[in-house]
N, C-alpha and C. Protein backbone atom coordinates (compact mmCIF):
# COMPACT_ATOMS: atom_id res chain seq x y z
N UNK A 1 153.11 9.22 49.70
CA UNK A 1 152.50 10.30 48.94
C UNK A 1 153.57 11.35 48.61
N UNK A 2 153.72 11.96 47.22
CA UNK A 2 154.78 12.66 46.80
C UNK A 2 154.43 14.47 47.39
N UNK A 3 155.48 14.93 47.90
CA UNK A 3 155.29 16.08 48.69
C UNK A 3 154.82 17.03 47.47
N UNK A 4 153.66 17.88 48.05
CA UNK A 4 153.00 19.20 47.46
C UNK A 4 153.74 19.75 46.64
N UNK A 5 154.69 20.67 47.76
CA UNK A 5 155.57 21.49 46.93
C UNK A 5 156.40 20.98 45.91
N UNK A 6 157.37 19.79 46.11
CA UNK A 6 157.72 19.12 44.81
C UNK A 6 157.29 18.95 43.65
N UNK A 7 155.59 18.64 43.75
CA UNK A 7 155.06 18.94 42.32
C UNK A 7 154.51 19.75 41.65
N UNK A 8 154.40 20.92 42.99
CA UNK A 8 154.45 22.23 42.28
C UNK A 8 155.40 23.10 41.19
N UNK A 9 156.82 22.58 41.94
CA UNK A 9 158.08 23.37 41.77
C UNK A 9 158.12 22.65 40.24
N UNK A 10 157.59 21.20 40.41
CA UNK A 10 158.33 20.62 38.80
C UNK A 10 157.20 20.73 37.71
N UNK A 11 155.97 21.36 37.65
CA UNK A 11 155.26 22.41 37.03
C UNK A 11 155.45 23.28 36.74
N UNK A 12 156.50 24.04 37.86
CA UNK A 12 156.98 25.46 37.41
C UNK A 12 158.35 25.05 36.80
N UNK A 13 159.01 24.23 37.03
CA UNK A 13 160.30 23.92 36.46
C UNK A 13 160.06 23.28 34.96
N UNK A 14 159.04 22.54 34.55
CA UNK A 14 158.76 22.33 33.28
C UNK A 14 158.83 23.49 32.10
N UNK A 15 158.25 24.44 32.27
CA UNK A 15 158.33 25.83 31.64
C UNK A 15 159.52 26.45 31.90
N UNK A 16 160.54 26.16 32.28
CA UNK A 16 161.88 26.61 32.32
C UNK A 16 162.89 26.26 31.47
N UNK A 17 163.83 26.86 31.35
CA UNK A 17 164.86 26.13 30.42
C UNK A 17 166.04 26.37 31.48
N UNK A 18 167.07 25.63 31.42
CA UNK A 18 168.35 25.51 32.26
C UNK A 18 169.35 25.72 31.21
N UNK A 19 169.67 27.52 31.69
CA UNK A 19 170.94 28.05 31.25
C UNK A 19 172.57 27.06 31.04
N UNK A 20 173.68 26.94 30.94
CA UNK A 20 174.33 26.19 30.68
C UNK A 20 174.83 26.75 32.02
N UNK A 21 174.68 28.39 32.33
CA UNK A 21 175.08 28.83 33.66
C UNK A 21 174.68 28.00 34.74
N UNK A 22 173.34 27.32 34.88
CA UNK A 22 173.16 26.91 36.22
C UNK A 22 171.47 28.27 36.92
N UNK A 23 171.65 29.17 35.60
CA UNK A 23 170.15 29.48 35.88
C UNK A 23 169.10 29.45 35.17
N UNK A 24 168.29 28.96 35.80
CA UNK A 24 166.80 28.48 35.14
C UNK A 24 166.29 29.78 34.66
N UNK A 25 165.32 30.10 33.18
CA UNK A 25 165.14 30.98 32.35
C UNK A 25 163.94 30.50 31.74
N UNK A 26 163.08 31.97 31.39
CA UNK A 26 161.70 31.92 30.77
C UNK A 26 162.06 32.94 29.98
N UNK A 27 161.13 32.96 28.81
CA UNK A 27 160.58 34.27 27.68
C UNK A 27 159.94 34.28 28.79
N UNK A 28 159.61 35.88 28.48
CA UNK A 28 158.54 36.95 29.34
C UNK A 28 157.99 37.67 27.92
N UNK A 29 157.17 38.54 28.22
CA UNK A 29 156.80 39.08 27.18
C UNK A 29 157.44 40.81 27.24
N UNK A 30 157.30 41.38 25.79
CA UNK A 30 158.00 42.42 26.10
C UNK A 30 157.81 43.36 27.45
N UNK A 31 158.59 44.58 27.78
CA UNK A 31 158.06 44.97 29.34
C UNK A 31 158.15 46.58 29.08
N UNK A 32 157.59 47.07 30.10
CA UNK A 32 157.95 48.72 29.55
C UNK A 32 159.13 49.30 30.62
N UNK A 33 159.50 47.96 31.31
CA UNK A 33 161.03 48.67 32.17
C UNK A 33 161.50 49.03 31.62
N UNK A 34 161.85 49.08 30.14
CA UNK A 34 163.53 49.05 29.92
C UNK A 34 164.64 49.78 30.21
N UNK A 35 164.19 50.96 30.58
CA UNK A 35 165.38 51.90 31.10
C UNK A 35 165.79 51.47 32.63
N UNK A 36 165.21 50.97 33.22
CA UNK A 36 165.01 50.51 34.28
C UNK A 36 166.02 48.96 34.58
N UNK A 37 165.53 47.98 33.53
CA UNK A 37 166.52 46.75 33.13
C UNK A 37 167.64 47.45 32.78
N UNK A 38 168.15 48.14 31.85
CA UNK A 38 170.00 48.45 31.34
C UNK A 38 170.07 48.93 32.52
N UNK A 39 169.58 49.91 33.60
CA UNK A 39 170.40 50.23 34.67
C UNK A 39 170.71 49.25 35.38
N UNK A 40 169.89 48.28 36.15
CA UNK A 40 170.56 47.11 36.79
C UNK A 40 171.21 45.93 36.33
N UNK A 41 171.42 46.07 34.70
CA UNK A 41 171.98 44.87 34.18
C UNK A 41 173.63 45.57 33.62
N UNK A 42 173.65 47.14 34.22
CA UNK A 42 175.11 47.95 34.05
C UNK A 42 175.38 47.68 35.41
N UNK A 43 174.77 47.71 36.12
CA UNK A 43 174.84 47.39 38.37
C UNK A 43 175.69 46.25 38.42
N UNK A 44 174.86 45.34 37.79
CA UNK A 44 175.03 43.57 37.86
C UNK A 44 176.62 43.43 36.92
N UNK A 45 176.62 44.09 35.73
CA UNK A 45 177.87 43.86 35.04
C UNK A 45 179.09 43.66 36.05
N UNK A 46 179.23 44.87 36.87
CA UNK A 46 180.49 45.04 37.49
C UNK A 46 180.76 43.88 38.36
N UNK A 47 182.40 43.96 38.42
CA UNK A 47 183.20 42.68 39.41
C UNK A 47 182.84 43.21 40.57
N UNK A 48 182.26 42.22 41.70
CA UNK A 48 182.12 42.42 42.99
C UNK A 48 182.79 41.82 43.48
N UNK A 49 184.35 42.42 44.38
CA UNK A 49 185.54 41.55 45.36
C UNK A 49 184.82 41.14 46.67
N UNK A 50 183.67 42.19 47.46
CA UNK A 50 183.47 41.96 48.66
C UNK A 50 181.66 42.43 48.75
N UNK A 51 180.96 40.77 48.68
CA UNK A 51 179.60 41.53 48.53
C UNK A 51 179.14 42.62 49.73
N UNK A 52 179.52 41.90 50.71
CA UNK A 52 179.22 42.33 51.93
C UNK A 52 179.41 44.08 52.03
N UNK A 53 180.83 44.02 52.04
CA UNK A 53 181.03 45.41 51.91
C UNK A 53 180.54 46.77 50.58
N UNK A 54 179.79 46.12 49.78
CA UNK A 54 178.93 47.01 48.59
C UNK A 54 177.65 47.04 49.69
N UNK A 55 177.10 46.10 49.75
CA UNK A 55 175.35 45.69 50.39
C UNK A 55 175.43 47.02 51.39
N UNK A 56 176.16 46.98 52.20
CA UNK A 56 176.40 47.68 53.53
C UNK A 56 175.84 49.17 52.95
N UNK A 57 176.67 49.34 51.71
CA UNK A 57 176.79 51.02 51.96
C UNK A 57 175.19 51.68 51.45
N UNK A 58 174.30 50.37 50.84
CA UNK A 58 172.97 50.57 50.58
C UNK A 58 172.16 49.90 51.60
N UNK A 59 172.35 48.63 52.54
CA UNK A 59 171.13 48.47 53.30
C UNK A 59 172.09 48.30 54.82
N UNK A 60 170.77 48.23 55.68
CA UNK A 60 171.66 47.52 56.95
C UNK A 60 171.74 46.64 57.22
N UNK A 61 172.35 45.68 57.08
CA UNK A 61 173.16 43.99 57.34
C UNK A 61 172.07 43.67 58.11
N UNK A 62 172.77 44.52 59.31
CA UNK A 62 171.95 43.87 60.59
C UNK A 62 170.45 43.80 61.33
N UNK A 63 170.19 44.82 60.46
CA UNK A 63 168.63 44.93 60.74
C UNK A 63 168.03 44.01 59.63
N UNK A 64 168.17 43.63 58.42
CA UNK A 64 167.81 42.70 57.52
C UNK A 64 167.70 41.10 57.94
N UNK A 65 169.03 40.98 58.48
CA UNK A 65 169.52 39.91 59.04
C UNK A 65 168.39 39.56 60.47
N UNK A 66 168.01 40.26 61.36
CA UNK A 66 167.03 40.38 62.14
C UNK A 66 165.76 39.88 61.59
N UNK A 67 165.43 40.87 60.37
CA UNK A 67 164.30 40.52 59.92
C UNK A 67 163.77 39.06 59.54
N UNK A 68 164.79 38.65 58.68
CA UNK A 68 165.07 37.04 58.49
C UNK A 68 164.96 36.40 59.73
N UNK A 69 165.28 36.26 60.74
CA UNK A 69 165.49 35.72 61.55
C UNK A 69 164.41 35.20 62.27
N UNK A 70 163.36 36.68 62.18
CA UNK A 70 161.67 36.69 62.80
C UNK A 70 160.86 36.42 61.79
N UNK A 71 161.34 36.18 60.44
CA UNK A 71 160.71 35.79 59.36
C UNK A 71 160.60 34.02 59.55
N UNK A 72 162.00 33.59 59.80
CA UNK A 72 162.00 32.34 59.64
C UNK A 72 161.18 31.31 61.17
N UNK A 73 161.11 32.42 61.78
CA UNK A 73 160.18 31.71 63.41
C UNK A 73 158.74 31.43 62.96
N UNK A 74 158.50 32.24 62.10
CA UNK A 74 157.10 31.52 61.46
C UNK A 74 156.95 30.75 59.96
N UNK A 75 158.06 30.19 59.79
CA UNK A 75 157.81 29.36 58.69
C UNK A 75 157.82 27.70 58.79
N UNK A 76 156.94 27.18 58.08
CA UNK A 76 156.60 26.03 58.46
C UNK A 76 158.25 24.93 58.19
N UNK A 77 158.06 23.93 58.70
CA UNK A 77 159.33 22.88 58.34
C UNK A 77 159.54 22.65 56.95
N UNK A 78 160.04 22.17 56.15
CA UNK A 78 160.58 21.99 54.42
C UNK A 78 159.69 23.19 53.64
N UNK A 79 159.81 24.43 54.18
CA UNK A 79 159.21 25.09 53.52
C UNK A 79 160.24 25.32 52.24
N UNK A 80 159.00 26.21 51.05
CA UNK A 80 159.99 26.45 49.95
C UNK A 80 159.55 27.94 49.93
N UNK A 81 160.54 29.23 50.13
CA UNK A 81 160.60 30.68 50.19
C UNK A 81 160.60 30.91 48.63
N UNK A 82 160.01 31.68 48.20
CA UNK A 82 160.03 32.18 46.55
C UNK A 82 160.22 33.48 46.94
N UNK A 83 161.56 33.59 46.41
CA UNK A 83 161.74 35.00 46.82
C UNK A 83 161.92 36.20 45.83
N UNK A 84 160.58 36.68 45.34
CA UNK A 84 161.14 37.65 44.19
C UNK A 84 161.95 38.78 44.02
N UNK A 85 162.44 39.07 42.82
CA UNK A 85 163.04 40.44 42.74
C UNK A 85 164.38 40.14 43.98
N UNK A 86 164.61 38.91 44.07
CA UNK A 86 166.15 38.44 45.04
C UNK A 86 167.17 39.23 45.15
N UNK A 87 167.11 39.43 43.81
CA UNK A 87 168.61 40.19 43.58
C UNK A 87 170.04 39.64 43.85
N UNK A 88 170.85 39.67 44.80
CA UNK A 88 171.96 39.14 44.75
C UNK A 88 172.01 37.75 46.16
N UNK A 89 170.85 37.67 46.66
CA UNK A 89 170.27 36.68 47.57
C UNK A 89 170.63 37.20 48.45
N UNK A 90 171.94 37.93 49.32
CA UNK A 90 173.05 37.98 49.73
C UNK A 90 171.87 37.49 51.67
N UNK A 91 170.47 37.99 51.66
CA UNK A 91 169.97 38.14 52.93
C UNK A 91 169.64 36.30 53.62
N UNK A 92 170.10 36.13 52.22
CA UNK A 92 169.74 34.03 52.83
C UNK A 92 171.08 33.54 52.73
N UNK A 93 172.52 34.18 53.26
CA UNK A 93 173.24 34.05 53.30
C UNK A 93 173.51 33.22 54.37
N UNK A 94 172.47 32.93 55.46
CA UNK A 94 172.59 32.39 56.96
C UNK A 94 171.67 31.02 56.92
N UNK A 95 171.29 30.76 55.59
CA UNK A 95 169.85 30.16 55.94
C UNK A 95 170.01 28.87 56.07
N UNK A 96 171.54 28.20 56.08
CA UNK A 96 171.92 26.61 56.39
C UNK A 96 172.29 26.46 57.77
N UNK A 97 172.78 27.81 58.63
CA UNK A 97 172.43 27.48 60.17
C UNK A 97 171.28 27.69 60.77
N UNK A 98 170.57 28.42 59.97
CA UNK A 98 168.95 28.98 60.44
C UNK A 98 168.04 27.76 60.63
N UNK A 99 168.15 27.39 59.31
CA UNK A 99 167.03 26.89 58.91
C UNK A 99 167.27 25.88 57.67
N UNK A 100 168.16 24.62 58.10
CA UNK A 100 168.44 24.01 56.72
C UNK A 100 167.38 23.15 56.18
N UNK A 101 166.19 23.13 56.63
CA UNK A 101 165.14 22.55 56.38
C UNK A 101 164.54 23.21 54.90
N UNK A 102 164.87 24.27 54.98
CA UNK A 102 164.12 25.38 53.86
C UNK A 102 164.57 25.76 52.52
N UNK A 103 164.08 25.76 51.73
CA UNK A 103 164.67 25.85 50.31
C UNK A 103 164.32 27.39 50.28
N UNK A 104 165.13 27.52 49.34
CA UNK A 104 165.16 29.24 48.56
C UNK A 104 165.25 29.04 47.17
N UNK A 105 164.35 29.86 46.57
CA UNK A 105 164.47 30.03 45.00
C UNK A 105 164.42 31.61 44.75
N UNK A 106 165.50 31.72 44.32
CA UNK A 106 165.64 33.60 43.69
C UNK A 106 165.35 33.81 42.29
N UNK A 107 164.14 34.72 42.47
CA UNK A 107 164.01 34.49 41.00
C UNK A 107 164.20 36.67 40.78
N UNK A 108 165.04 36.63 39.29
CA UNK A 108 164.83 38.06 39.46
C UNK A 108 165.16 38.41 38.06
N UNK A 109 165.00 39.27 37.57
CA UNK A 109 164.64 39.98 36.32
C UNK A 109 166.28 40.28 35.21
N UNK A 110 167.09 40.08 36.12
CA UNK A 110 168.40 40.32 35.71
C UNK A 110 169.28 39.33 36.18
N UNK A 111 169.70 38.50 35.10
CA UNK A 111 170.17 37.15 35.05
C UNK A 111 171.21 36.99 35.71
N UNK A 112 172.31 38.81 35.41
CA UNK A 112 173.88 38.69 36.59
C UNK A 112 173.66 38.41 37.62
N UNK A 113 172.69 39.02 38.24
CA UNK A 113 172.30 39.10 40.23
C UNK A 113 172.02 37.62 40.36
N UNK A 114 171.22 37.05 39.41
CA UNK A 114 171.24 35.71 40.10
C UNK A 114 173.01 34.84 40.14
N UNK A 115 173.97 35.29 39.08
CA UNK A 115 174.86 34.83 38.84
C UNK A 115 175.75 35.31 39.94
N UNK A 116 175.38 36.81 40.66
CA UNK A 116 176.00 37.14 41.58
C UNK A 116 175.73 35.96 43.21
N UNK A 117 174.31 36.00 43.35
CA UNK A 117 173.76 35.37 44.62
C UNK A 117 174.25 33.86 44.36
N UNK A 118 174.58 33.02 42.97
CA UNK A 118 175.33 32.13 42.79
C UNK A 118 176.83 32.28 44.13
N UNK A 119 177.26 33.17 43.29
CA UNK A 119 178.72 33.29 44.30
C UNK A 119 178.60 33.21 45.42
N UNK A 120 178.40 34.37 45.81
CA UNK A 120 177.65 34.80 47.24
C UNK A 120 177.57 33.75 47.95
N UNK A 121 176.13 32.60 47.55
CA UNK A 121 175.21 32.27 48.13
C UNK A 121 176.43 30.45 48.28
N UNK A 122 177.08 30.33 47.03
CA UNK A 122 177.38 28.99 46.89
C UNK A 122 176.23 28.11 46.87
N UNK A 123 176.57 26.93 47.46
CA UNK A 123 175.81 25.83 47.57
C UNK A 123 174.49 26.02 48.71
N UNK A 124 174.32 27.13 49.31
CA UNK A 124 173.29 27.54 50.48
C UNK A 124 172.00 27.52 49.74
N UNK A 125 171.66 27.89 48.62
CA UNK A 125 170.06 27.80 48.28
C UNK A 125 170.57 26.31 47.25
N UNK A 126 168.99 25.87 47.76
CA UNK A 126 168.25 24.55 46.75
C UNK A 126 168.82 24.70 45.13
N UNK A 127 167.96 25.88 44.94
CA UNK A 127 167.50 26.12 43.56
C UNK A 127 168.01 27.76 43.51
N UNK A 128 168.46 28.29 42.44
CA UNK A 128 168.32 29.73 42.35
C UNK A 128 167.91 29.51 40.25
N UNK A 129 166.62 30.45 40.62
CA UNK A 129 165.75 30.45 39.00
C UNK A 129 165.89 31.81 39.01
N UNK A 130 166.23 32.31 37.64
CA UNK A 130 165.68 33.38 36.55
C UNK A 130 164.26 33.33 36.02
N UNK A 131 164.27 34.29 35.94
CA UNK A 131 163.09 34.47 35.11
C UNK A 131 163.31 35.58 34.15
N UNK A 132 164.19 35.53 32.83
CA UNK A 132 164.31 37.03 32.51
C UNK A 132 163.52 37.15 31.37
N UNK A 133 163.72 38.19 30.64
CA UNK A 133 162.76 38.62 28.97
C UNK A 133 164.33 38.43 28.06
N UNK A 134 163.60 37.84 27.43
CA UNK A 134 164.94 37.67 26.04
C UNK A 134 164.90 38.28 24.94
N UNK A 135 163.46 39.21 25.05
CA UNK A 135 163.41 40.29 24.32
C UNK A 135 164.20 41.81 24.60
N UNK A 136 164.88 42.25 23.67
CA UNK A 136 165.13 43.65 24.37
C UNK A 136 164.62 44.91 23.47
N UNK A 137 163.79 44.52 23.04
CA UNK A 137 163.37 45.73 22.50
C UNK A 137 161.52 45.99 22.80
């Protein structure tokens, strides 16, 4: 019998298109962020040498890292995490000694961050999906 989530994901992956980048992309319909999108898609522009050391000076590593940790004690075996609004993934940075049973999909509104959590993340998540608006007005 073909697993649940698999034919969930390729329902939701049908309605996708695959960037040449390596991230999966939808039309959205127009949104009333927009001042809101150019600020994090001016965030996302910039070269990041050391994610770690940016993340730091806005969250705490280690208490995040915790959180994950008591997050993942209750998740079932081949689970699949949908993790919205991801951003740069950087908190499933651990999740192939954690928990390599588990897929991650980042899906987030600004196409760099996923291109960032690309780096970051390497080969550690399954899948990393966009979802952005290709409208900008």
């Amino acid at each position: 019998m073909k697993n649940t989530y698999n034919t969930h994901l390729e329902l939701v992956f049908r309605q996708l298109k695959l960037g040449k980048d390596g991230v999966w992309s939808s039309d959205l319909p127009g949104t009333e962020q927009k001042v809101e999108i150019q600020l994090r898609e001016k965030v996302a522009a910039k070269k990041i040498e050391n994610y770690l050391e940016i993340i730091a000076k806005h969250h705490s590593i280690p208490v995040m890292d915790n959180e994950v940790r008591r997050y993942l004690d209750s998740v079932p075996l081949n689970s699949i995490i949908l993790d919205i609004g991801g951003c740069w993934g950087w908190h499933w940075r651990n999740i192939k000694n954690q928990r390599p049973d588990i897929h991650i999909i980042i899906v987030d509104f600004i196409r760099s961050n996923l291109h960032h959590a690309k780096i970051l993340l390497g080969s550690l998540c399954k899948n990393i999906i966009g979802i952005i608006s290709r409208r900008t007005n």
